[in-house]
C-alpha atoms as a PDB file:
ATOM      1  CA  UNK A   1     -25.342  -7.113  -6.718  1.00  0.00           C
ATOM      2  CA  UNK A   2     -24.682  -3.668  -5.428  1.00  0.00           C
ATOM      3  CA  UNK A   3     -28.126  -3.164  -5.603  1.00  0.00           C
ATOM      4  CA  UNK A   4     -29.231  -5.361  -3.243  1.00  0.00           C
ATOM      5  CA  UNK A   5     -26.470  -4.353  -0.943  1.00  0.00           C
ATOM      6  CA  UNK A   6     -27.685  -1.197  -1.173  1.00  0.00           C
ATOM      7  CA  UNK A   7     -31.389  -2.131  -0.927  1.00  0.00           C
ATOM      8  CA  UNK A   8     -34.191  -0.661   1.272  1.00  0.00           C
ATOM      9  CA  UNK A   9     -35.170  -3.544   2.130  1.00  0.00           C
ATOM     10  CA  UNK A  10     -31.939  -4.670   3.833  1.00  0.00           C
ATOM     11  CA  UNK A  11     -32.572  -2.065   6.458  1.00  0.00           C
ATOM     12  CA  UNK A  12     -34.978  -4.359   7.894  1.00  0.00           C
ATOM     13  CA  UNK A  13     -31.937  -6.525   9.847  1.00  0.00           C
ATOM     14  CA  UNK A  14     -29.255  -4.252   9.656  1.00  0.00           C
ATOM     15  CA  UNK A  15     -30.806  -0.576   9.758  1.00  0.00           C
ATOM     16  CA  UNK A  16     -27.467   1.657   9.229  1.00  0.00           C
ATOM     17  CA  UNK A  17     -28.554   3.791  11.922  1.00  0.00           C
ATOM     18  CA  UNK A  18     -28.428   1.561  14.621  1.00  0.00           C
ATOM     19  CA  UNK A  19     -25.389   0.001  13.734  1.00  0.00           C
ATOM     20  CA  UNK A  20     -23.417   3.088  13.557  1.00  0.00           C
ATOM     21  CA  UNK A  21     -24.431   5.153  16.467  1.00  0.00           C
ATOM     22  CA  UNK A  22     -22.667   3.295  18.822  1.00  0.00           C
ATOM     23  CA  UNK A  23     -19.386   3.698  17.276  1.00  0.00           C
ATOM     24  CA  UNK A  24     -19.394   6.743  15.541  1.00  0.00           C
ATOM     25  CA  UNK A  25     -19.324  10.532  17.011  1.00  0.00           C
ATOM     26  CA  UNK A  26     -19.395  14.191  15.464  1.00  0.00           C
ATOM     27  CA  UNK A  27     -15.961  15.081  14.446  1.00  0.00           C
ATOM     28  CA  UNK A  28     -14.417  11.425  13.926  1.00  0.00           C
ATOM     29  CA  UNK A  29     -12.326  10.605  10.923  1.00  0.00           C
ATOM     30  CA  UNK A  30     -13.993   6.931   9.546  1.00  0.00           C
ATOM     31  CA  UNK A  31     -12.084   4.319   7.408  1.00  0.00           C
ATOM     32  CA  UNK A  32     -14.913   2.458   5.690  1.00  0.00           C
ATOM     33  CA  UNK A  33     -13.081  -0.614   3.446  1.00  0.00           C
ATOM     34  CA  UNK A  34     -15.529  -1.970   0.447  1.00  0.00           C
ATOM     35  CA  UNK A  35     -18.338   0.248   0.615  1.00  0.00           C
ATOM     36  CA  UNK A  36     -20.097  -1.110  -2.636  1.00  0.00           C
ATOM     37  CA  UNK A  37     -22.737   1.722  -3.323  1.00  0.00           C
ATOM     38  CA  UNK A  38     -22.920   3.123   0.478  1.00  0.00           C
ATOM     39  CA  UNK A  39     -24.999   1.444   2.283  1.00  0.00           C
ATOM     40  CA  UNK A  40     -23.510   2.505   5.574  1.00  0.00           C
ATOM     41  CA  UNK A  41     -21.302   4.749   3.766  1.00  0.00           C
ATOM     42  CA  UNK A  42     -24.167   7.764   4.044  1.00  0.00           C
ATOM     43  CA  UNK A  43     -25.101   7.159   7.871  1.00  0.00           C
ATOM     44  CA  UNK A  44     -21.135   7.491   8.823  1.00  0.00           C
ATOM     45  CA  UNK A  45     -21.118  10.524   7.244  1.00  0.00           C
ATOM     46  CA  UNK A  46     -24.151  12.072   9.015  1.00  0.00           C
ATOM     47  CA  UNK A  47     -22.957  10.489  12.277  1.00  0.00           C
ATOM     48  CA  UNK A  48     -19.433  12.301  11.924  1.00  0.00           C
ATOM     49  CA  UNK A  49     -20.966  15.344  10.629  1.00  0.00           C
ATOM     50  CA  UNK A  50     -19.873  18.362   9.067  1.00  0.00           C
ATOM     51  CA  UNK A  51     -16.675  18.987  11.055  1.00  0.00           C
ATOM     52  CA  UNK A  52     -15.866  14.724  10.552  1.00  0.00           C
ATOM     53  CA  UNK A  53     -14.483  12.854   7.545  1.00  0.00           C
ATOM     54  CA  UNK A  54     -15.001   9.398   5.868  1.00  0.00           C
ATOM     55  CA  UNK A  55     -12.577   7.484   4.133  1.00  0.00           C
ATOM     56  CA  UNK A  56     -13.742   5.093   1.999  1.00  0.00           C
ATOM     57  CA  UNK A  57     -11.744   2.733  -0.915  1.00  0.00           C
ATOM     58  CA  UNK A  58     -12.893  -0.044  -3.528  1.00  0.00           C
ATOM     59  CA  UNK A  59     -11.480  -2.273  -5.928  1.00  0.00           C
ATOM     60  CA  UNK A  60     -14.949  -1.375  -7.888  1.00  0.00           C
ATOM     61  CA  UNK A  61     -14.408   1.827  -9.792  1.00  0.00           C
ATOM     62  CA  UNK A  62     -18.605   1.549 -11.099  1.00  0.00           C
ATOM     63  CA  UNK A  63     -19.883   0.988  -7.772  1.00  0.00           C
ATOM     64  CA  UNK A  64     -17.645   3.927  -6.205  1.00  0.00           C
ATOM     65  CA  UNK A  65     -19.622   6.017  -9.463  1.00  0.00           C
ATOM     66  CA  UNK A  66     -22.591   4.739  -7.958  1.00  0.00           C
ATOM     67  CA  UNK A  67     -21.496   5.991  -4.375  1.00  0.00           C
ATOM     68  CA  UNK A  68     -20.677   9.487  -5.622  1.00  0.00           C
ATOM     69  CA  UNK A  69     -23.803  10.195  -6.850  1.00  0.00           C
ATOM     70  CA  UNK A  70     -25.801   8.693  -3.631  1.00  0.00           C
ATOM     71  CA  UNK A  71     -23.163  10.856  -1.890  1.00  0.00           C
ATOM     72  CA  UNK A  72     -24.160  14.257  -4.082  1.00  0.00           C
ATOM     73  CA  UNK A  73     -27.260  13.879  -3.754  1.00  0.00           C
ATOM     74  CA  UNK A  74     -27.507  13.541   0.087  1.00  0.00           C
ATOM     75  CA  UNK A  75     -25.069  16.952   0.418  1.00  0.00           C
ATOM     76  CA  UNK A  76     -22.435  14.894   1.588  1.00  0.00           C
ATOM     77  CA  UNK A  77     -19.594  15.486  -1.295  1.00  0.00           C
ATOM     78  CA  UNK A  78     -17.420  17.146   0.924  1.00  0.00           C
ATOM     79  CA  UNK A  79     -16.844  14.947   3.867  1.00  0.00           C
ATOM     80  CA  UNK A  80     -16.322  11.993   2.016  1.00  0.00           C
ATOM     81  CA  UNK A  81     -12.968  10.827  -0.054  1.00  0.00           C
ATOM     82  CA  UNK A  82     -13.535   7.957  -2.485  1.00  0.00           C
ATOM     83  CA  UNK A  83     -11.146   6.173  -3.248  1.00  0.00           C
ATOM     84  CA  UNK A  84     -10.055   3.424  -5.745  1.00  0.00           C
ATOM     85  CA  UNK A  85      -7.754   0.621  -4.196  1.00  0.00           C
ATOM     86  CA  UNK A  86      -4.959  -0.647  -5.982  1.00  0.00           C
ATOM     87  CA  UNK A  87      -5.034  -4.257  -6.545  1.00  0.00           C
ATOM     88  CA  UNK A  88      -2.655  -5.687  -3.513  1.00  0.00           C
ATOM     89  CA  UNK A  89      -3.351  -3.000  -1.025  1.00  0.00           C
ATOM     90  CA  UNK A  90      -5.914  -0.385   0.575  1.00  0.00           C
ATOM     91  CA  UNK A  91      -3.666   2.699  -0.345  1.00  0.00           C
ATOM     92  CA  UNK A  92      -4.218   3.859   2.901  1.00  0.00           C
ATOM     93  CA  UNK A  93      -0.521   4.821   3.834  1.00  0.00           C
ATOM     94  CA  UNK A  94      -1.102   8.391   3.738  1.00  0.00           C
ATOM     95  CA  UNK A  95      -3.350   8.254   6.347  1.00  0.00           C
ATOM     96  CA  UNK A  96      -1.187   6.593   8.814  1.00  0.00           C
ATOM     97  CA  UNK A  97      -2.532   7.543  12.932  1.00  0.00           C
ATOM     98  CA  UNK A  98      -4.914   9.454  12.116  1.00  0.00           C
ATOM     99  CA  UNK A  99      -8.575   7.508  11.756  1.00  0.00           C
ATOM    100  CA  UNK A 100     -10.367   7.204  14.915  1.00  0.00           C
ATOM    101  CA  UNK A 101     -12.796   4.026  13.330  1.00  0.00           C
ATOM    102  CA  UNK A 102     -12.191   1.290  10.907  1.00  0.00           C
ATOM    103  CA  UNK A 103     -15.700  -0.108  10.100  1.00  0.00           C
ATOM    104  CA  UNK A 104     -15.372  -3.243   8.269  1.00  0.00           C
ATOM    105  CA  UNK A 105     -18.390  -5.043   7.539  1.00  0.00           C
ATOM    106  CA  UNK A 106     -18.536  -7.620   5.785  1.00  0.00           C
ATOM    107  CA  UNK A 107     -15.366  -7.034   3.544  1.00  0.00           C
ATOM    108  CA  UNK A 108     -12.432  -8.700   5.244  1.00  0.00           C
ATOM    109  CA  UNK A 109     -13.579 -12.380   4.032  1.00  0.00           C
ATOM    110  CA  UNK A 110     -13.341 -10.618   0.322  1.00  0.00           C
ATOM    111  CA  UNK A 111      -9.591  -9.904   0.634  1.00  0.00           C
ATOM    112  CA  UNK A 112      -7.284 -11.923  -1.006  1.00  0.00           C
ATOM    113  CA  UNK A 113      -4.681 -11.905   2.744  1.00  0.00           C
ATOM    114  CA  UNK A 114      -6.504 -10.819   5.831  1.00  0.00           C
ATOM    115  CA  UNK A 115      -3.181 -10.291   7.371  1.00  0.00           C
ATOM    116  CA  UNK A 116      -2.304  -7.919   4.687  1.00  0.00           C
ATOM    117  CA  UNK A 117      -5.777  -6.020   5.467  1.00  0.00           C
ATOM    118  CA  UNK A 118      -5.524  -5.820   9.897  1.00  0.00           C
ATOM    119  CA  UNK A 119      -1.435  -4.615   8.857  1.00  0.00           C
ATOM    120  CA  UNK A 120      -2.127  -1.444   6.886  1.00  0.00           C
ATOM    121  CA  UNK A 121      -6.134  -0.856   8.731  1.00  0.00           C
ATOM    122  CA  UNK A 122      -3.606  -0.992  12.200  1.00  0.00           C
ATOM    123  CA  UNK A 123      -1.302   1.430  10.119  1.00  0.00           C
ATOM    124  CA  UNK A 124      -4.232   3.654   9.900  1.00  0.00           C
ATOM    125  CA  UNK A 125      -5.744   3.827  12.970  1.00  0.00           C
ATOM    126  CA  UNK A 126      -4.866   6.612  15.898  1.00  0.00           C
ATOM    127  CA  UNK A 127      -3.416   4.440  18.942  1.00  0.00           C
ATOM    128  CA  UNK A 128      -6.566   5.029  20.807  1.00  0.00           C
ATOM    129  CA  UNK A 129      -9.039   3.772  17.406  1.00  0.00           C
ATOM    130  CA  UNK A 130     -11.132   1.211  17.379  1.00  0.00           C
ATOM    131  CA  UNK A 131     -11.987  -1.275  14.507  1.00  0.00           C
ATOM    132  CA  UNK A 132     -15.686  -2.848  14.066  1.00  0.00           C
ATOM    133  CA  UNK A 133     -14.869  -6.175  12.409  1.00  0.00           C
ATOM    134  CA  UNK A 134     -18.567  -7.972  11.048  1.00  0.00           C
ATOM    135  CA  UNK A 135     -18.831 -10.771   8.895  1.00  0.00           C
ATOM    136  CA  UNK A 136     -22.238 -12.410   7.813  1.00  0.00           C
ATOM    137  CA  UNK A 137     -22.311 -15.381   9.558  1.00  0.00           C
ATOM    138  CA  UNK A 138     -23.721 -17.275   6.270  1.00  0.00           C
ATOM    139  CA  UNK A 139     -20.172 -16.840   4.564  1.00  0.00           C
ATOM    140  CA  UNK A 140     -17.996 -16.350   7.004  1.00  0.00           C
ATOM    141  CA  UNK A 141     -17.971 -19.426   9.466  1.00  0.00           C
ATOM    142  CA  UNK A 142     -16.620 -19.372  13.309  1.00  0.00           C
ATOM    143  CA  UNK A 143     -13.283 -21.324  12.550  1.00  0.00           C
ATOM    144  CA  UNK A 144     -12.528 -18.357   9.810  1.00  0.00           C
ATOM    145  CA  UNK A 145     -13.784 -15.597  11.888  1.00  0.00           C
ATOM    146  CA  UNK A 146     -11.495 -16.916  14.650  1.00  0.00           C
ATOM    147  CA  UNK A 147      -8.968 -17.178  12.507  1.00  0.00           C
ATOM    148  CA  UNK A 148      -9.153 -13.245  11.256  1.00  0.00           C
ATOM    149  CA  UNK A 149      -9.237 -12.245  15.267  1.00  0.00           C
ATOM    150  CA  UNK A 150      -5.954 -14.024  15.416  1.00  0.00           C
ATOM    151  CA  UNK A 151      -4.630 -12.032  12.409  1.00  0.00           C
ATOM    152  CA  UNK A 152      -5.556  -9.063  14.399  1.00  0.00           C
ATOM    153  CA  UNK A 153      -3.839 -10.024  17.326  1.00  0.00           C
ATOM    154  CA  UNK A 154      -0.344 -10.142  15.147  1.00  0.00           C
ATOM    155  CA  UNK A 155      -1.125  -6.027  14.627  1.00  0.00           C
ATOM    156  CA  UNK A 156      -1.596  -5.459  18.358  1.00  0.00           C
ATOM    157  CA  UNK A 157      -5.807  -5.262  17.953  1.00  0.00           C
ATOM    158  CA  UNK A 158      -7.768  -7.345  20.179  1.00  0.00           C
ATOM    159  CA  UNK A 159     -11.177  -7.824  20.846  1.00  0.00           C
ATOM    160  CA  UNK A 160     -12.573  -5.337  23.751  1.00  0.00           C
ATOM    161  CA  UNK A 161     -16.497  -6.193  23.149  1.00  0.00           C
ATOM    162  CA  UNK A 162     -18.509  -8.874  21.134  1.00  0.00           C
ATOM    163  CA  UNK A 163     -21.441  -6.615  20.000  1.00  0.00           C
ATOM    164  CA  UNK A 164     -24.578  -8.483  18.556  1.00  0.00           C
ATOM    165  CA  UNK A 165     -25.362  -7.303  15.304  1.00  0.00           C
ATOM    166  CA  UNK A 166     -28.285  -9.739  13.622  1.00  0.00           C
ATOM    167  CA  UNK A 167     -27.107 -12.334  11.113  1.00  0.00           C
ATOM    168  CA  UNK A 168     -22.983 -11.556  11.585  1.00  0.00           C
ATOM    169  CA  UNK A 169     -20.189 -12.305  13.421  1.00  0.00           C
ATOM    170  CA  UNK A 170     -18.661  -9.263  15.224  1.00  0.00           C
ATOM    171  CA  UNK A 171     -16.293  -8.048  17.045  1.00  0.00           C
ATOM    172  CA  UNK A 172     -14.781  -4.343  18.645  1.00  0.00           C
ATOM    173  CA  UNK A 173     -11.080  -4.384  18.462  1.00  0.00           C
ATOM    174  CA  UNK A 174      -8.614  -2.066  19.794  1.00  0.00           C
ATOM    175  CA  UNK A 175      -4.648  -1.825  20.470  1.00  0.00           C
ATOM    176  CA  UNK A 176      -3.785  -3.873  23.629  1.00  0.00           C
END
């Protein structure tokens, strides 16, 4: 399945490029939940360049293999840290205040407790981040997405723009 994630073809309706410009800028730090082989993984890591970082965890220890060698062989080894989750958590806690994005696309429906997710991603983020929540719109319908915006809203992020990204549901959130 990684794979197809990962496939060229997939750029087509959601070019990585496009989707991360607008959110990401030279220097940030990134927290990238369930990046499966990288397929916005490589683009964060260009956009936050060689003085920015990207965090990235999975429960998948083969497709974070995968990852590291899509990662060597773009040059970009050193400004990303892969990381295997344990099984309840992100094991984010050592990077409490100090990412600037949380880009979470189309992972939070995977989690076993969304409210466990927004808790320790809020943990993580600097009070002025911002968290890109998209879900396909195929798996994830509105009643559920509304309901993850209100699990949010218990961790003090709220939606600040709707963007439209093709074939999702999607929203900006920051600290009120």
């Amino acid at each position: 399945m990684g794979y197809l994630l990962a496939s060229p073809v997939r750029r087509l309706w959601q070019d990585p490029a496009r989707l991360v410009t607008p959110y990401v800028r030279e220097g940030m730090t990134v927290f990238e939940p369930g990046p499966g082989m990288g397929f916005f993984t490589l683009e964060l890591a260009r956009q936050a360049g060689p003085s920015g970082h990207v965090v990235v965890v999975d429960l998948q220890p083969e497709m974070l293999d995968r990852l590291k060698r899509r990662l060597a062989k773009a040059g970009f080894t050193d400004r990303v840290d892969v990381r295997l989750a344990p099984a309840h958590s992100m094991g984010m806690a050592d990077l409490a205040d100090s990412i600037d994005l949380v880009f979470a696309f189309a992972v939070v429906h995977e989690f076993p407790s969304s409210r466990i997710f927004f808790k320790e991603a809020a943990e993580c983020l600097k009070p002025d981040g911002r968290l890109l929540l998209a879900e396909p719109a195929g798996h994830v319908i509105a009643a559920a997405f509304d309901s993850e915006l209100a699990e949010a809203a218990k961790t003090g992020l709220h939606p600040v723009d709707r963007p439209a990204i093709r074939r999702s549901r999607a929203a900006l959130l920051r600290f009120a």
